[in-house]
PDB file of N, CA and C in Angstrom:
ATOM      1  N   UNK A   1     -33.678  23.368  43.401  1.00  0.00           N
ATOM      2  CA  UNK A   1     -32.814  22.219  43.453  1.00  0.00           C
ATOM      3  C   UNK A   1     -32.921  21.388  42.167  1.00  0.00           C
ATOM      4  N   UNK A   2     -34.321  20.848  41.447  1.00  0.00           N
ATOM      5  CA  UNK A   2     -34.058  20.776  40.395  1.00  0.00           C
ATOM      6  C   UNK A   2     -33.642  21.190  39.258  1.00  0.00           C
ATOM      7  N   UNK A   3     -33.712  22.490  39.231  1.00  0.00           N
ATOM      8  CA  UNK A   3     -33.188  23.064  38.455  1.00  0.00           C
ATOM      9  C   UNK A   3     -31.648  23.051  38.148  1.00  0.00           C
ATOM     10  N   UNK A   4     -30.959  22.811  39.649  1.00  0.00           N
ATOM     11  CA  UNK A   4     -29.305  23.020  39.666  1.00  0.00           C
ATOM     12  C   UNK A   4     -28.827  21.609  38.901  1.00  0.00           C
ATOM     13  N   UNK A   5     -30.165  20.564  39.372  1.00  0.00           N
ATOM     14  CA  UNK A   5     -29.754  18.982  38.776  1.00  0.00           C
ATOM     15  C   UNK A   5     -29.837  19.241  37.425  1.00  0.00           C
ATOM     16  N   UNK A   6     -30.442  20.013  37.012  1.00  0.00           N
ATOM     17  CA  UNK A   6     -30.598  19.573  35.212  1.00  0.00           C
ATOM     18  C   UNK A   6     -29.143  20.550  34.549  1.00  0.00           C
ATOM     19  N   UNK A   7     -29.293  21.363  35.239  1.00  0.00           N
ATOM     20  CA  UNK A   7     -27.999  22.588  34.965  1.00  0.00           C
ATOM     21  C   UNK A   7     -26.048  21.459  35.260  1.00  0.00           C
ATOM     22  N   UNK A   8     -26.110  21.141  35.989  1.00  0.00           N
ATOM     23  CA  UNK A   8     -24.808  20.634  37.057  1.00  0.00           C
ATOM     24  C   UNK A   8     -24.797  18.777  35.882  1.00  0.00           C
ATOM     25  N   UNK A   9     -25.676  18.363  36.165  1.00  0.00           N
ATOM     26  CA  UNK A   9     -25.759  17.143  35.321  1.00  0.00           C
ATOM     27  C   UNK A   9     -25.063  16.748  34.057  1.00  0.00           C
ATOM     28  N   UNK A  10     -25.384  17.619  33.085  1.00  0.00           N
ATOM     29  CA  UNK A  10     -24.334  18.011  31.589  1.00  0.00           C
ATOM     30  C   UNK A  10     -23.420  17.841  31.925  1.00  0.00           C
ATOM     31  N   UNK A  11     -22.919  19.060  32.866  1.00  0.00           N
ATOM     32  CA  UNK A  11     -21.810  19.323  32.433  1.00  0.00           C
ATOM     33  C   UNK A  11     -20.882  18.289  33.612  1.00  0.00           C
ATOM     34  N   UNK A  12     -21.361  17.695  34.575  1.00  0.00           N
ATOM     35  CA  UNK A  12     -20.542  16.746  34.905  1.00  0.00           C
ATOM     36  C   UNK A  12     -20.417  15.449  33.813  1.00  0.00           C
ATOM     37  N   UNK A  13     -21.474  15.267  32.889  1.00  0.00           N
ATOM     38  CA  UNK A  13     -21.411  14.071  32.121  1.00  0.00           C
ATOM     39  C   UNK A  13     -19.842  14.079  30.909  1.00  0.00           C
ATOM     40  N   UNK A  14     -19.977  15.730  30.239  1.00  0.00           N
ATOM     41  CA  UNK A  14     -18.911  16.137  29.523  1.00  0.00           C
ATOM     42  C   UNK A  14     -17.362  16.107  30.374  1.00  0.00           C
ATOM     43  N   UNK A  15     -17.419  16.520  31.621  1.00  0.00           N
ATOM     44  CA  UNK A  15     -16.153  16.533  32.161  1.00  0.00           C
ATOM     45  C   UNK A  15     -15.593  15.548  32.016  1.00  0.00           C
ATOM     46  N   UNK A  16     -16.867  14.458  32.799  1.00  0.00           N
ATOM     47  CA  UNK A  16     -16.117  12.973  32.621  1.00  0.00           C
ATOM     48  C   UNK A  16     -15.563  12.128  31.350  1.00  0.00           C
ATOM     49  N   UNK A  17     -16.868  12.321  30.678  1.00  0.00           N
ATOM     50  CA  UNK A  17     -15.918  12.317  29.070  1.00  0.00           C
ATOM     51  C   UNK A  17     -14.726  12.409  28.561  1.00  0.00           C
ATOM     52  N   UNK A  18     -14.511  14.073  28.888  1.00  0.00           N
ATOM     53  CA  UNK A  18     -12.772  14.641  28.598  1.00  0.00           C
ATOM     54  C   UNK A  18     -12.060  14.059  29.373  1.00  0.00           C
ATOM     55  N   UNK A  19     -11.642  13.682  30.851  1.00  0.00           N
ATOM     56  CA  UNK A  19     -11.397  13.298  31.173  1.00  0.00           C
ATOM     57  C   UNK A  19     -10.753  11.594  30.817  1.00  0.00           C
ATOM     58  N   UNK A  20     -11.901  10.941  30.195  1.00  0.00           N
ATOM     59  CA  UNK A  20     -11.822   9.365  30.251  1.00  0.00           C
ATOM     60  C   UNK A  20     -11.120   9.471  28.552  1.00  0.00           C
ATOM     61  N   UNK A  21     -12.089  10.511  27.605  1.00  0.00           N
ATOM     62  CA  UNK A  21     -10.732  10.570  26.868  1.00  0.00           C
ATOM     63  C   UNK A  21      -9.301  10.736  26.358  1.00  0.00           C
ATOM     64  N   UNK A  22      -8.844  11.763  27.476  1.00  0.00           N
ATOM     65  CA  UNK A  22      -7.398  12.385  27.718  1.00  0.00           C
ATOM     66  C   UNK A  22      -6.712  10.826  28.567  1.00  0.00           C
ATOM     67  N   UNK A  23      -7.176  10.311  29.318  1.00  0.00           N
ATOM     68  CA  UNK A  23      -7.029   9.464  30.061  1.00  0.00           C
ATOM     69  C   UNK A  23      -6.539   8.250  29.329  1.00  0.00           C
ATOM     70  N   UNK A  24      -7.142   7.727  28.060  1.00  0.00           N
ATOM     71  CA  UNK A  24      -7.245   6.599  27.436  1.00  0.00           C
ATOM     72  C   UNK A  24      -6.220   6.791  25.969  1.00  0.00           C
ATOM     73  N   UNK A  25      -6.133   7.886  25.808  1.00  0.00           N
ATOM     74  CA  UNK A  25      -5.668   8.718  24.512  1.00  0.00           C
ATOM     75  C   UNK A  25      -3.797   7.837  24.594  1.00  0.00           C
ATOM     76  N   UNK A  26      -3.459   7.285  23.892  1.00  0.00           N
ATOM     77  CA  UNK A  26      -2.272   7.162  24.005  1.00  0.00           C
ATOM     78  C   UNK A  26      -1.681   7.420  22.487  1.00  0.00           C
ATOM     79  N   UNK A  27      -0.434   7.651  22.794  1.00  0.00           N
ATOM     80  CA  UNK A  27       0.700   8.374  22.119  1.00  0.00           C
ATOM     81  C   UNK A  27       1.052   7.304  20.932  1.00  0.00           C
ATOM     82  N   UNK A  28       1.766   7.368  20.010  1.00  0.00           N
ATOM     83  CA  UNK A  28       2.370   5.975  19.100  1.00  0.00           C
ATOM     84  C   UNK A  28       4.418   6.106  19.378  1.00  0.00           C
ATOM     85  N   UNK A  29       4.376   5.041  19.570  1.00  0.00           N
ATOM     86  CA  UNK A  29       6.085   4.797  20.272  1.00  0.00           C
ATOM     87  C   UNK A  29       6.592   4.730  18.844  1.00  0.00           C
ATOM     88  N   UNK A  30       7.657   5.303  18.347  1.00  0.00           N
ATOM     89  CA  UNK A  30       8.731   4.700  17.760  1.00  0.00           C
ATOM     90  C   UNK A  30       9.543   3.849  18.051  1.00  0.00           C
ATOM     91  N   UNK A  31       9.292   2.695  16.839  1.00  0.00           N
ATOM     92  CA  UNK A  31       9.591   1.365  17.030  1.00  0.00           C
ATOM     93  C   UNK A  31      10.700   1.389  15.925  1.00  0.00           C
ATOM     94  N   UNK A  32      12.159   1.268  15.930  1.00  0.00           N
ATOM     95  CA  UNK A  32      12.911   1.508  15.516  1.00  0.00           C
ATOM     96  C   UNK A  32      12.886  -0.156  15.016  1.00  0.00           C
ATOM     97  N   UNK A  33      13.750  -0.179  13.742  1.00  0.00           N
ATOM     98  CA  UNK A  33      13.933  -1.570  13.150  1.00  0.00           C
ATOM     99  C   UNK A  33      15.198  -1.380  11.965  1.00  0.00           C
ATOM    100  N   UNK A  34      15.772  -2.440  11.974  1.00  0.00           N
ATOM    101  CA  UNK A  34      16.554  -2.626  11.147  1.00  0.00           C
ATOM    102  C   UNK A  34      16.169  -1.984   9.335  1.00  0.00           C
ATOM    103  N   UNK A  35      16.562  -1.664   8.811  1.00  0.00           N
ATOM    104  CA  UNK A  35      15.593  -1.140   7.194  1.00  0.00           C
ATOM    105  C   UNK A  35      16.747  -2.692   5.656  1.00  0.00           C
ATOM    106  N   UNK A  36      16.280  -2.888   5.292  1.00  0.00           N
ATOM    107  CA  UNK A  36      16.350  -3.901   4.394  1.00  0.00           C
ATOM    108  C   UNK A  36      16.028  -3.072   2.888  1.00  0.00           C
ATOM    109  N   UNK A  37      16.447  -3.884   2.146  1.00  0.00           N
ATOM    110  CA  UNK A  37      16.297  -3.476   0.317  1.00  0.00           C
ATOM    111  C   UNK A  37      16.253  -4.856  -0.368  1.00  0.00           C
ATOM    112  N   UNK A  38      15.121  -5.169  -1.128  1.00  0.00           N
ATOM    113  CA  UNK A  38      15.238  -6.209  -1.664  1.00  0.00           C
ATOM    114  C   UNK A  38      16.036  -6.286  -3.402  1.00  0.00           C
ATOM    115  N   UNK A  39      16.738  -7.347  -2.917  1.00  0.00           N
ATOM    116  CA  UNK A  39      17.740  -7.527  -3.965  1.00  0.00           C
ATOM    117  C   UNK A  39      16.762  -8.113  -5.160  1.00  0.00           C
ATOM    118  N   UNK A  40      16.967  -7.683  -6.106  1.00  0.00           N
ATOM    119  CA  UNK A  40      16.132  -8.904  -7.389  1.00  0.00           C
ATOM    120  C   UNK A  40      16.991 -10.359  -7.816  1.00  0.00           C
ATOM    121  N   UNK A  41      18.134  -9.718  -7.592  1.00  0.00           N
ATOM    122  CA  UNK A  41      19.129 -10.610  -8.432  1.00  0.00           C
ATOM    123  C   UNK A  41      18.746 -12.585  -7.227  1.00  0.00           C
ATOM    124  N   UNK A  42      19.143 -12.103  -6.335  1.00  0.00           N
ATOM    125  CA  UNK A  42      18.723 -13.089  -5.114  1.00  0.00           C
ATOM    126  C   UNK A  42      17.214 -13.434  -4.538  1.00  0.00           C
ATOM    127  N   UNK A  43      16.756 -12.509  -5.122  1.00  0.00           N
ATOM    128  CA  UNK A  43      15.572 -12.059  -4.482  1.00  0.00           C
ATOM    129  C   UNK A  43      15.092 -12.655  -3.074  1.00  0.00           C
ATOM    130  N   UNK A  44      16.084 -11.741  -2.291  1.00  0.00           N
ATOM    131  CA  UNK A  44      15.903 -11.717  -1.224  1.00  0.00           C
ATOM    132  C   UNK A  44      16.435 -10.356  -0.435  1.00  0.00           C
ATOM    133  N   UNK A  45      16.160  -9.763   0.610  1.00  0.00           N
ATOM    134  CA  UNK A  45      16.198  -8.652   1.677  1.00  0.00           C
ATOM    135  C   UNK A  45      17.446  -8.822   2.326  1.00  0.00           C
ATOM    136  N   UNK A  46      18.160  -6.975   2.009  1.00  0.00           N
ATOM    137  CA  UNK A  46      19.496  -7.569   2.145  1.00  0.00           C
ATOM    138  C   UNK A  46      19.145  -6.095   3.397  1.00  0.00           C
ATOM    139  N   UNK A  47      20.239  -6.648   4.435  1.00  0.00           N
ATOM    140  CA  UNK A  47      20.635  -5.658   5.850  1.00  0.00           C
ATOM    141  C   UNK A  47      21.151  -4.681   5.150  1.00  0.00           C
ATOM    142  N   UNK A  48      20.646  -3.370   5.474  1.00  0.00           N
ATOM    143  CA  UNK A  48      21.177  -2.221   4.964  1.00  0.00           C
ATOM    144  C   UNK A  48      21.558  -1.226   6.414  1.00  0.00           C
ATOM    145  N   UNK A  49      21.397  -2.260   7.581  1.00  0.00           N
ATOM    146  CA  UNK A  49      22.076  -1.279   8.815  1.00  0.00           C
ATOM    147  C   UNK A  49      21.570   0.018   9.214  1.00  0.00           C
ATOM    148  N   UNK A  50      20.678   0.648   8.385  1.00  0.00           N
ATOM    149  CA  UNK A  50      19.874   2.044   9.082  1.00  0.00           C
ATOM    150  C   UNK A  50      18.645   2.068   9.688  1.00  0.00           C
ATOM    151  N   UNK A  51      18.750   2.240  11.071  1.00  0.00           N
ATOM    152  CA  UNK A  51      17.674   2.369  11.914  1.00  0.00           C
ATOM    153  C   UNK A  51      16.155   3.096  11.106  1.00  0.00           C
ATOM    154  N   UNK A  52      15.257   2.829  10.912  1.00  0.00           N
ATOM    155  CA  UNK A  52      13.931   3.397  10.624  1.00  0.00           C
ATOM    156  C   UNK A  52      12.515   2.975  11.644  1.00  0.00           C
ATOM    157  N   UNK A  53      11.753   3.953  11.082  1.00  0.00           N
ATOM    158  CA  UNK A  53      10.660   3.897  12.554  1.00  0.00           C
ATOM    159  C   UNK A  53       9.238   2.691  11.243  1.00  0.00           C
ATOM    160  N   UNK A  54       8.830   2.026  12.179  1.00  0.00           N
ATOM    161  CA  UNK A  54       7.429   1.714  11.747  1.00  0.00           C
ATOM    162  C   UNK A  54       6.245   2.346  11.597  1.00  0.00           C
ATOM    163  N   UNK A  55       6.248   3.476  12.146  1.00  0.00           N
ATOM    164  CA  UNK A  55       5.586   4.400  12.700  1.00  0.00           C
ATOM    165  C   UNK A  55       5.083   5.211  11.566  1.00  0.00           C
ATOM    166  N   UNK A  56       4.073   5.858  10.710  1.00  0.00           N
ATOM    167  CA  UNK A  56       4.009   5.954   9.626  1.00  0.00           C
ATOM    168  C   UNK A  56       4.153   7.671   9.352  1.00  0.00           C
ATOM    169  N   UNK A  57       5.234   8.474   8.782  1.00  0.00           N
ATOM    170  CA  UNK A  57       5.092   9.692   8.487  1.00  0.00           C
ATOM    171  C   UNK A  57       5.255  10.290   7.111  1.00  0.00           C
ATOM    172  N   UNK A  58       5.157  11.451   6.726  1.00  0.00           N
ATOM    173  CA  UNK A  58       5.319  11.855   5.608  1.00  0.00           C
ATOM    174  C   UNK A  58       6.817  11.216   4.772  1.00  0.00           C
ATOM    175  N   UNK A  59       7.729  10.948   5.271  1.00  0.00           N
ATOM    176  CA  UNK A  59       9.109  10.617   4.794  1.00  0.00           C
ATOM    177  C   UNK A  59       9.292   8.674   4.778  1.00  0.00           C
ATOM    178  N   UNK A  60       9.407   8.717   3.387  1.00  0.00           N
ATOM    179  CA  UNK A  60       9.929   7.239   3.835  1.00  0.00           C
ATOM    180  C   UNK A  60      11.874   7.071   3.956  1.00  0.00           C
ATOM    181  N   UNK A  61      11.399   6.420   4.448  1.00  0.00           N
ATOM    182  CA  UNK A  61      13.437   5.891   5.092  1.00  0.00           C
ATOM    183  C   UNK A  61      14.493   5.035   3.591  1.00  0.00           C
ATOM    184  N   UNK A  62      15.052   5.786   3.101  1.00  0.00           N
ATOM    185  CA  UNK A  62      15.978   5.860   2.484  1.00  0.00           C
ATOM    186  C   UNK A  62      17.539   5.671   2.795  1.00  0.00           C
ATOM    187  N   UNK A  63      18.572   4.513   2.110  1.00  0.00           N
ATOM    188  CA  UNK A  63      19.836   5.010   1.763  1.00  0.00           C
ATOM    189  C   UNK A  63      20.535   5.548   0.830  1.00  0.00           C
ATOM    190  N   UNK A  64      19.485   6.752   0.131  1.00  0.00           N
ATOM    191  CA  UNK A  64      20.310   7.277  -0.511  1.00  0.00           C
ATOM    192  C   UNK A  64      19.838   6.930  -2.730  1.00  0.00           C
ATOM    193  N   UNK A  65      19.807   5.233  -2.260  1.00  0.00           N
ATOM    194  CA  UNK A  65      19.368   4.800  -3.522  1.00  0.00           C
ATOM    195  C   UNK A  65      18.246   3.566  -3.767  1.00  0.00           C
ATOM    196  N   UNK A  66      17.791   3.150  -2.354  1.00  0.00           N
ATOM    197  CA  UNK A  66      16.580   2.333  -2.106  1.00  0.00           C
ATOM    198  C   UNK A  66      16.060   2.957  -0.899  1.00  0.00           C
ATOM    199  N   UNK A  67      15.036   2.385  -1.065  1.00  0.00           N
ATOM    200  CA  UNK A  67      13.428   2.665  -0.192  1.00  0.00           C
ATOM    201  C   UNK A  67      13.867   1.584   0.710  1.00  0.00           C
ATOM    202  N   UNK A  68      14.114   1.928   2.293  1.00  0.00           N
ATOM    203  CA  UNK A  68      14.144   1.060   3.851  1.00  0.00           C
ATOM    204  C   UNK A  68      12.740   0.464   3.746  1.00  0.00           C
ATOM    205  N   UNK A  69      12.845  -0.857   3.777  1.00  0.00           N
ATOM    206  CA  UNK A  69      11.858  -1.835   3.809  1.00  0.00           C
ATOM    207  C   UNK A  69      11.997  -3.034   4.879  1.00  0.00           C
ATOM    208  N   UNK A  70      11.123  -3.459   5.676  1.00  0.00           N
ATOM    209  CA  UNK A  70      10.834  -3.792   6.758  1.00  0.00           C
ATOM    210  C   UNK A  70      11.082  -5.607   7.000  1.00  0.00           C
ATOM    211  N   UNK A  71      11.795  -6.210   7.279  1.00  0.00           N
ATOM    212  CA  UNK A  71      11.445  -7.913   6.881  1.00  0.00           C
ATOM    213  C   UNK A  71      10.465  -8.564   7.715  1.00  0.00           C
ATOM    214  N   UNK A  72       9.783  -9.412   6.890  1.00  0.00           N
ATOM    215  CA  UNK A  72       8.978 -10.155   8.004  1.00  0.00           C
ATOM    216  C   UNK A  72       9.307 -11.259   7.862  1.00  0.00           C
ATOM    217  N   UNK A  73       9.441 -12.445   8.845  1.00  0.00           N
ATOM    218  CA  UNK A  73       9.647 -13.605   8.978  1.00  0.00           C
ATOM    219  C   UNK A  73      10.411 -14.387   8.046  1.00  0.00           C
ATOM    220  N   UNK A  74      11.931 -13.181   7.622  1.00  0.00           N
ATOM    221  CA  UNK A  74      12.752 -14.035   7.033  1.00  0.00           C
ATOM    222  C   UNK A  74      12.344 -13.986   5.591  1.00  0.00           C
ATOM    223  N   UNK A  75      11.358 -14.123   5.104  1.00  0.00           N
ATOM    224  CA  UNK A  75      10.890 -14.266   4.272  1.00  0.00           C
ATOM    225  C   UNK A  75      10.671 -13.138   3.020  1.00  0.00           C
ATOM    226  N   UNK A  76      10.539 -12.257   3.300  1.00  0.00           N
ATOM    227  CA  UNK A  76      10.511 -11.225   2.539  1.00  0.00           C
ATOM    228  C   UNK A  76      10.143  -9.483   3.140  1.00  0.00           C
ATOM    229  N   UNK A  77      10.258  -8.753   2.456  1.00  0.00           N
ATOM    230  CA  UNK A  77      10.188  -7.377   3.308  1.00  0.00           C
ATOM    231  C   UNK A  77       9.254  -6.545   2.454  1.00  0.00           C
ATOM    232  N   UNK A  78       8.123  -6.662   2.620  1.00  0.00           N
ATOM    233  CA  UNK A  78       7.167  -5.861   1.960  1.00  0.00           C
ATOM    234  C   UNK A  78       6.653  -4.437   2.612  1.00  0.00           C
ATOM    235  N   UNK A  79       6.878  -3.977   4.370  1.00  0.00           N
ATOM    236  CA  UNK A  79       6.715  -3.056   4.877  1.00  0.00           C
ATOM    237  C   UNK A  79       7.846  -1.841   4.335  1.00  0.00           C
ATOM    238  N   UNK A  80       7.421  -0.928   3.746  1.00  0.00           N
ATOM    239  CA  UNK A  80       8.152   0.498   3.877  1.00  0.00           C
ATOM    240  C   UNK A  80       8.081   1.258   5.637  1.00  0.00           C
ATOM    241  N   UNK A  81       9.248   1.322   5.698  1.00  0.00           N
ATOM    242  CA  UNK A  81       9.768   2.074   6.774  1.00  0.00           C
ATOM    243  C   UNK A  81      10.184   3.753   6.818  1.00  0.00           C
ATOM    244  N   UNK A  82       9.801   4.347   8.154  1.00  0.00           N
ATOM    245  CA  UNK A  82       9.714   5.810   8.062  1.00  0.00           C
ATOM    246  C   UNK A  82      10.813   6.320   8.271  1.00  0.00           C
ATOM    247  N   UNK A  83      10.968   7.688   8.220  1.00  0.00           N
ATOM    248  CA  UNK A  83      11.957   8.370   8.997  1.00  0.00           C
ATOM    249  C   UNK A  83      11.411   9.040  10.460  1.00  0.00           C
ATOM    250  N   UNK A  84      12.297   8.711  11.250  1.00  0.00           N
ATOM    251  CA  UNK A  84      11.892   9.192  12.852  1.00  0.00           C
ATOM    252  C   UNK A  84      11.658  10.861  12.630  1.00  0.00           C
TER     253      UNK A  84
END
């Protein structure tokens, strides 16, 4: 009987583990946002209307001839934005 405790013990400790990690493990949402380009001339962040993710991947979010950039509080848009 002790023996089965030292044997059975582990490997219930690891199950629970995997378990509590699969359990807790969450996914990252794409958070879609407006994408912006900052103007110099105004210098200010102008609506460029194409959806981009916050979400960070190999591709950044482009129209073509600026880099989709993110606004914060009106104020300016220093976040680069992804492609979904």
């Amino acid at each position: 009987m002790k023996r089965f405790k030292k044997m059975v013990l582990p490997v219930a400790i690891v199950m629970i583990a995997a378990v509590g990690a699969f359990a807790t493990n969450s996914t990252k949402k794409t958070a879609m946002h407006d994408g912006y380009r900052y103007d110099e001339l105004s210098e200010t962040c102008v609506n460029t209307e194409i959806q981009c993710s916050d979400v960070q991947t190999s591709f950044i979010c482009t129209d073509g001839s600026a880099n989709q950039l993110r606004q914060i509080n009106g104020t300016g848009c220093p976040d680069f934005l992804y492609k979904p």
